[in-house]
C-alpha atoms as a PDB file:
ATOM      1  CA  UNK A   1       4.165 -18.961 -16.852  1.00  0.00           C
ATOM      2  CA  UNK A   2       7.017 -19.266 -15.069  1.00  0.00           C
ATOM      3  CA  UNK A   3       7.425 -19.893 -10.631  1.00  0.00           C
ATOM      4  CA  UNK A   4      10.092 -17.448 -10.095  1.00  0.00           C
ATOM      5  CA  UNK A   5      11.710 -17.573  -6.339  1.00  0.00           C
ATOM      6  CA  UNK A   6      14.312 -15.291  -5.209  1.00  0.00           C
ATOM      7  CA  UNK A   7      16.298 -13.500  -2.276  1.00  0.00           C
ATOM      8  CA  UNK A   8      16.538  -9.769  -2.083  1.00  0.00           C
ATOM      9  CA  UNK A   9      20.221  -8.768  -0.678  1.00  0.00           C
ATOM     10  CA  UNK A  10      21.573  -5.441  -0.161  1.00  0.00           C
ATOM     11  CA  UNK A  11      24.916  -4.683  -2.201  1.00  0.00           C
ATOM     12  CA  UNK A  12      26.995  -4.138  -0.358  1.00  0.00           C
ATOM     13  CA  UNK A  13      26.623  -6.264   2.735  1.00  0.00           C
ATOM     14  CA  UNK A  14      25.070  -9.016   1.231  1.00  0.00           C
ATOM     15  CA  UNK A  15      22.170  -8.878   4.267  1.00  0.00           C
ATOM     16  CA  UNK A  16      18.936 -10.059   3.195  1.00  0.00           C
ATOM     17  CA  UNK A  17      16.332  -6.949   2.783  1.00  0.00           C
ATOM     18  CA  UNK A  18      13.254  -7.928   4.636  1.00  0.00           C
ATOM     19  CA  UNK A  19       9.844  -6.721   3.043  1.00  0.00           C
ATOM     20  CA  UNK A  20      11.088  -5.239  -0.016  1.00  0.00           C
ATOM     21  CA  UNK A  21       7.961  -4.809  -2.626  1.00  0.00           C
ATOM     22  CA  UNK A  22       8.188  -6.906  -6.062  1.00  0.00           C
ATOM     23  CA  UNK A  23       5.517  -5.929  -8.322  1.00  0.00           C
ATOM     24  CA  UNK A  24       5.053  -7.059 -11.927  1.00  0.00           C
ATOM     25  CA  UNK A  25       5.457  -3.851 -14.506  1.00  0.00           C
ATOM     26  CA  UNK A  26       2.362  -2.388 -15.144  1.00  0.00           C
ATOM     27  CA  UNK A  27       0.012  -3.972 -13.517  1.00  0.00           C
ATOM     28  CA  UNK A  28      -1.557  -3.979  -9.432  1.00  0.00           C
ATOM     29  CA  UNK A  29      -0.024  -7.528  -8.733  1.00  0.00           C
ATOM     30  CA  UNK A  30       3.167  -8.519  -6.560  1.00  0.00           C
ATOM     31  CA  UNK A  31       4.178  -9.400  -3.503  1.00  0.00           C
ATOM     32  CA  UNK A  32       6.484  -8.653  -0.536  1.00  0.00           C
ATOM     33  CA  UNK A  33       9.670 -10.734   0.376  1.00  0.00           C
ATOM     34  CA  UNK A  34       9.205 -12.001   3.719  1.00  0.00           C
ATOM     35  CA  UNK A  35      11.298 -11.241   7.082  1.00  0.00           C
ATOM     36  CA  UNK A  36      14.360 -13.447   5.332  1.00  0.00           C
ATOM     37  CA  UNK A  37      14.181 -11.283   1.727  1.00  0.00           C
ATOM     38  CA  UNK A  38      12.729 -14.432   0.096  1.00  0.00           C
ATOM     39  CA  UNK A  39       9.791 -13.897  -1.957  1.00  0.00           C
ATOM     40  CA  UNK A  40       7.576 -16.394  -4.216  1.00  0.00           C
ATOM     41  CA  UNK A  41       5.549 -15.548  -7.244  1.00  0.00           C
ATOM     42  CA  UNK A  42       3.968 -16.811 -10.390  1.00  0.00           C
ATOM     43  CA  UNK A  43       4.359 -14.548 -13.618  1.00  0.00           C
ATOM     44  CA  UNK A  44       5.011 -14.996 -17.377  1.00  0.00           C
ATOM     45  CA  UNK A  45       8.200 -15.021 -19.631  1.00  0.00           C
ATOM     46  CA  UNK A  46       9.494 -11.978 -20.319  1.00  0.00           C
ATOM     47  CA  UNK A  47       7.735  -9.396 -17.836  1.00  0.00           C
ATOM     48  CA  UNK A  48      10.089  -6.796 -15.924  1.00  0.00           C
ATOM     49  CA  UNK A  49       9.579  -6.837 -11.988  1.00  0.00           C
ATOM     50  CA  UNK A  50       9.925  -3.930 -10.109  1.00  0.00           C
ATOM     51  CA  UNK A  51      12.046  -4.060  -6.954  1.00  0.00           C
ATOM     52  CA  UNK A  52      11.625  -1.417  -4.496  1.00  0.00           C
ATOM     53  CA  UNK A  53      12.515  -0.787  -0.659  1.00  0.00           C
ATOM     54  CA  UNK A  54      12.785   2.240   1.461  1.00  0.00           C
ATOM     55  CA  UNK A  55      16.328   3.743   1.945  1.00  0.00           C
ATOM     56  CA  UNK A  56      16.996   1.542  -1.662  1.00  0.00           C
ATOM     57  CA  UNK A  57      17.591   2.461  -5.414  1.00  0.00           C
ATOM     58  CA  UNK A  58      14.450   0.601  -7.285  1.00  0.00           C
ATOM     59  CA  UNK A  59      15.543  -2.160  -9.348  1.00  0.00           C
ATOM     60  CA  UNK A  60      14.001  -3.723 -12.418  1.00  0.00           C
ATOM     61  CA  UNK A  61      14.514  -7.062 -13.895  1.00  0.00           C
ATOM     62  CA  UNK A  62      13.199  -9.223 -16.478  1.00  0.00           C
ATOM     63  CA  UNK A  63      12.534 -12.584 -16.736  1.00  0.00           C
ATOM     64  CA  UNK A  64      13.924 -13.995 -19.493  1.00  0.00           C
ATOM     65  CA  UNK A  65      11.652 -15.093 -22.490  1.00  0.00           C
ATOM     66  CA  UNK A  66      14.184 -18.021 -23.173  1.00  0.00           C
ATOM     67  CA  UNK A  67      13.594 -20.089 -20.262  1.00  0.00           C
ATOM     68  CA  UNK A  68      12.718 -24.055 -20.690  1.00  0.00           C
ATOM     69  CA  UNK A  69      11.603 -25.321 -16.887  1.00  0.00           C
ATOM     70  CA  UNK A  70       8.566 -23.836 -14.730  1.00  0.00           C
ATOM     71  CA  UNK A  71      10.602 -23.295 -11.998  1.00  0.00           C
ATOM     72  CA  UNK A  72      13.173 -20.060 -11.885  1.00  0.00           C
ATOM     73  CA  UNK A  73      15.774 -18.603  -9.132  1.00  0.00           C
ATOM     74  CA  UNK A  74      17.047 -15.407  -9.028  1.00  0.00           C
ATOM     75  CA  UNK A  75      19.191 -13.107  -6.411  1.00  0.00           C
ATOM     76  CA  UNK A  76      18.726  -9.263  -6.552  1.00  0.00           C
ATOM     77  CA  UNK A  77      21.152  -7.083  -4.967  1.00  0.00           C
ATOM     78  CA  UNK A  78      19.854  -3.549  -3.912  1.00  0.00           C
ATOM     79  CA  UNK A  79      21.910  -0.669  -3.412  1.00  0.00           C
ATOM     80  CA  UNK A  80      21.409   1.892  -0.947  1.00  0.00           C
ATOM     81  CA  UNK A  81      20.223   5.029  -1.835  1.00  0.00           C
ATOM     82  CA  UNK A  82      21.899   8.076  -0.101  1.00  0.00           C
ATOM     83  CA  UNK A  83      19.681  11.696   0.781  1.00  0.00           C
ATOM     84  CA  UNK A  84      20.088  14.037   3.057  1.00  0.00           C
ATOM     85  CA  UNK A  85      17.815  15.870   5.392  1.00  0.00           C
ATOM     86  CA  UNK A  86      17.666  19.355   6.333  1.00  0.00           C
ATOM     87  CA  UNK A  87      19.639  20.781   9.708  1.00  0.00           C
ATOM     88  CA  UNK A  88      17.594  19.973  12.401  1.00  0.00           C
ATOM     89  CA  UNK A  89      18.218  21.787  15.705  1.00  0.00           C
ATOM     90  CA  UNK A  90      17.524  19.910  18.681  1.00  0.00           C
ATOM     91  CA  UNK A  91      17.050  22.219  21.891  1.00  0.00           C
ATOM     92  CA  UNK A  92      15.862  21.066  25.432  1.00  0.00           C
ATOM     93  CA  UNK A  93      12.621  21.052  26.683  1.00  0.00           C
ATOM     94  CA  UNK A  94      11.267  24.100  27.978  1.00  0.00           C
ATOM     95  CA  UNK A  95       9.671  24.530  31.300  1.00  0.00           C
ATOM     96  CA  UNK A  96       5.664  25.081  31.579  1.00  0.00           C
ATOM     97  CA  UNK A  97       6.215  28.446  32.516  1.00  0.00           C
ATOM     98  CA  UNK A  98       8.517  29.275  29.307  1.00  0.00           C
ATOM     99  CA  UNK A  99       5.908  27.517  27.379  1.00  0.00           C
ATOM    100  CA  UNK A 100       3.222  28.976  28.351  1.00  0.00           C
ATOM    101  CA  UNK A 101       4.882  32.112  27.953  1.00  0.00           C
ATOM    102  CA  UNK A 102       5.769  31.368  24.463  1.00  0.00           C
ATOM    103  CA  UNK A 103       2.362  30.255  23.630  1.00  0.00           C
ATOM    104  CA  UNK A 104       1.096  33.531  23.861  1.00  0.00           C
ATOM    105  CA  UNK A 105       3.430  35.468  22.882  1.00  0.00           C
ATOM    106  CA  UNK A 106       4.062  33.701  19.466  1.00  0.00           C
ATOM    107  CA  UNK A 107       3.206  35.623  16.549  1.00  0.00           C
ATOM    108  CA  UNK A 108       1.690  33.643  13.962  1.00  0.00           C
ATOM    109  CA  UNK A 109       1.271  35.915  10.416  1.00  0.00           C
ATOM    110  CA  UNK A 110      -2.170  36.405   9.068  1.00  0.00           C
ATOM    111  CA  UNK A 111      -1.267  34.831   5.703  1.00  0.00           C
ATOM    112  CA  UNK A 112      -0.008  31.254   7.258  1.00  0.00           C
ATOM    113  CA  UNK A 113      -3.509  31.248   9.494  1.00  0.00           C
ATOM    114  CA  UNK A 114      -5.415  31.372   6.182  1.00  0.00           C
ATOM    115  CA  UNK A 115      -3.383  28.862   4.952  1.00  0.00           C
ATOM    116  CA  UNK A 116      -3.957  26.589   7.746  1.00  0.00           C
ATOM    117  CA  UNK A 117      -7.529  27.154   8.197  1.00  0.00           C
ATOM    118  CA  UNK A 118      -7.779  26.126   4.119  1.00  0.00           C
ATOM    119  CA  UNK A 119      -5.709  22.780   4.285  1.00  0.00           C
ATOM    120  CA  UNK A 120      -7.898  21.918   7.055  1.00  0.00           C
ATOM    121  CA  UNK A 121     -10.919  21.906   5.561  1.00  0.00           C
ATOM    122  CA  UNK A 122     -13.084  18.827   5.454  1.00  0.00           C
ATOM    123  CA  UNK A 123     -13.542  19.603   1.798  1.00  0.00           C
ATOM    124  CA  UNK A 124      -9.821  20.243   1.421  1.00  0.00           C
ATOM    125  CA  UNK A 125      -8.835  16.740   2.798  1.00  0.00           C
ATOM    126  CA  UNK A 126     -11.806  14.888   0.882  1.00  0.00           C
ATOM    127  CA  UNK A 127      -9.839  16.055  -2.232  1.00  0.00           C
ATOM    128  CA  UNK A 128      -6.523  15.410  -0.775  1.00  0.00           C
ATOM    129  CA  UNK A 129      -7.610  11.846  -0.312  1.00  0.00           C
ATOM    130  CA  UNK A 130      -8.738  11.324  -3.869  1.00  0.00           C
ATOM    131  CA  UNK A 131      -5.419  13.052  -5.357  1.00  0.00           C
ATOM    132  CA  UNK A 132      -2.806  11.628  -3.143  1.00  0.00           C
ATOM    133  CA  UNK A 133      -1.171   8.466  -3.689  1.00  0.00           C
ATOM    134  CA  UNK A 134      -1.105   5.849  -0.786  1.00  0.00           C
ATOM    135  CA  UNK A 135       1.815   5.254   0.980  1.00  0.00           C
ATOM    136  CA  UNK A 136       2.895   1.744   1.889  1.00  0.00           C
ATOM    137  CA  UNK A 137       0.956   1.470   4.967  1.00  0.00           C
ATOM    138  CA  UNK A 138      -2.182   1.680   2.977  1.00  0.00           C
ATOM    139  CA  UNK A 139      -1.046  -0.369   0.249  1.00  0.00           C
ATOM    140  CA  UNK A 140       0.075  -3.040   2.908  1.00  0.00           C
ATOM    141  CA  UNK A 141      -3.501  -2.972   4.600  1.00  0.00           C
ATOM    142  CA  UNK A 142      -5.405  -3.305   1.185  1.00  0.00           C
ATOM    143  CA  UNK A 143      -3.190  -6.191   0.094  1.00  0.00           C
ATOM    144  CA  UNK A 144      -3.738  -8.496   3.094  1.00  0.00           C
ATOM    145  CA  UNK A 145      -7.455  -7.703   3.245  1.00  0.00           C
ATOM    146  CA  UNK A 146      -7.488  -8.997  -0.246  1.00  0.00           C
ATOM    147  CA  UNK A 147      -5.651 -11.644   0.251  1.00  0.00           C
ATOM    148  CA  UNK A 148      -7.548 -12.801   3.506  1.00  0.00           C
ATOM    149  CA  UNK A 149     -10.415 -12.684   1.622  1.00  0.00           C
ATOM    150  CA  UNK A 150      -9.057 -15.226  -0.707  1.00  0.00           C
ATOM    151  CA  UNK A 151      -7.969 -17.355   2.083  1.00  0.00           C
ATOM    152  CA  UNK A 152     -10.847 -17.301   4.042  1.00  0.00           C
ATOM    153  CA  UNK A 153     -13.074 -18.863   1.025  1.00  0.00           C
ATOM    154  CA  UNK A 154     -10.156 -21.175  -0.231  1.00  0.00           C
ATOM    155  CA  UNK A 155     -10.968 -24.273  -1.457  1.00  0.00           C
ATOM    156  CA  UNK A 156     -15.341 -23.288  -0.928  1.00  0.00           C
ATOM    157  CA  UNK A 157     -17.662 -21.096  -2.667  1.00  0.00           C
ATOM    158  CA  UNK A 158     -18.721 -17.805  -0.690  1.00  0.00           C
ATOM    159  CA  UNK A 159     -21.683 -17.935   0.732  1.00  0.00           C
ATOM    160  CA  UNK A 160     -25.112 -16.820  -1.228  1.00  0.00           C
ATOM    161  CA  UNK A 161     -26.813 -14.006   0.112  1.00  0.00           C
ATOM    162  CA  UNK A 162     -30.132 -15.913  -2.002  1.00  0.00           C
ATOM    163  CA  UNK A 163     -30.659 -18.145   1.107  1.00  0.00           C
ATOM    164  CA  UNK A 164     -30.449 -15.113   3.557  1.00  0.00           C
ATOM    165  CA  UNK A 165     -33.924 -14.758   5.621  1.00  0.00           C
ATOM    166  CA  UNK A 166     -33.386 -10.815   6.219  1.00  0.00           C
ATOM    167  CA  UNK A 167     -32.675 -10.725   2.325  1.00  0.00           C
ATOM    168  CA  UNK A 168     -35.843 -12.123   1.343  1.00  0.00           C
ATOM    169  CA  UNK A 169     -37.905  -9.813   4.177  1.00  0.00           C
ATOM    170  CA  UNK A 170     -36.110  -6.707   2.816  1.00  0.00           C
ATOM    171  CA  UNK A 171     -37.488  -8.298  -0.450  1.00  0.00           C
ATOM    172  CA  UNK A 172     -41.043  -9.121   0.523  1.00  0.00           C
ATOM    173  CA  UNK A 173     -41.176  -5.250   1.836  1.00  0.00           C
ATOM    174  CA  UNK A 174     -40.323  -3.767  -1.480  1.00  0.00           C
ATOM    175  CA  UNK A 175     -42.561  -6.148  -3.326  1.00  0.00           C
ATOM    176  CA  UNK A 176     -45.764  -4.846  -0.800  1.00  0.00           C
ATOM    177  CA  UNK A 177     -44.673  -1.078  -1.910  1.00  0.00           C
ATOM    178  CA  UNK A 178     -45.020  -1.790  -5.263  1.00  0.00           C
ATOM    179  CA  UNK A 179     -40.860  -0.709  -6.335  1.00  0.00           C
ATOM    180  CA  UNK A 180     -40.785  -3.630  -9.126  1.00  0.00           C
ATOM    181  CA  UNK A 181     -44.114  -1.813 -11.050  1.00  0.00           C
ATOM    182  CA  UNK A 182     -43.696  -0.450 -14.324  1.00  0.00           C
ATOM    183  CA  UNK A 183     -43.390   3.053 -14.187  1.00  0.00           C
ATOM    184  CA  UNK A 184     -46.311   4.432 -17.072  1.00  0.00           C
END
């Protein structure tokens, strides 16, 4: 295992990139540089770490299997990736009369109405939530709850629900209904 530290720098400014992701190939764990681009992380010889930041080409690099201390440094430069968005056409606000008048006058074709009224669905968007990957915000949220979690209990064991007075009523209740009976 190797403690590999390193700053994340764009390419062609050599600016730090704050909260860029660094995630270990294949697997659920990384972390995120902090507001500098410096990030922290434990991981074995040899793994490829994924680099990747919005508006930036993803990067990959691996540590090297060859390495002799505990302790490693690296700098990754990040390039910017260009795209390009469609033409959008900004016109002024219309007044509450137009708007009103455009409301109801707007023709809206039978075939996009069915469309709507399907993605809609509660059904629709249960799936939806299921299929769809997260985006960062979600993976950011699900990250520090886990590692709050481990914070919160650092250096103690979590508590034991067996010493929990409501636990043992709920217990005691099931026990007088007869639930833990052999069913004949």
């Amino acid at each position: 295992m190797v403690e590999l530290t390193g700053v994340i720098m764009s390419s062609d400014s050599l600016r730090y990139l704050p909260y860029v992701s660094v995630k270990l190939s294949g697997t659920d764990r990384g972390v995120i540089s902090n507001r500098k681009g410096v990030f922290s992380l434990i991981a074995p010889k040899g793994t490829k770490l994924e680099f990747s930041c919005m508006g930036y080409r993803k990067k990959t690099y691996t540590i090297p299997d060859t390495l002799t201390q505990a302790r490693y440094s690296v700098i990754q430069l990040m390039s910017q990736d260009t795209f390009y968005l469609p033409i959008t056409v900004i016109r002024p606000l219309m007044s509450r009369e137009e708007f009103e008048r455009a409301f109801v006058q707007w023709e809206i074709p039978p075939d996009q109405i069915e469309v709507i009224r399907r993605n809609t669905e509660m059904n629709t968007i249960r799936a939806m939530t299921y299929i769809l990957p997260k985006d960062g915000n979600e993976h950011l949220d699900y990250y520090q709850s886990q590692a709050l979690k481990r914070r919160y209990w650092a250096g103690g064991q979590p508590p034991m629900t067996i010493f929990n007075p409501l636990n043992w009523a709920e217990f005691f209740k099931s026990w007088k209904r007869g639930d833990f009976k052999r069913q004949k």
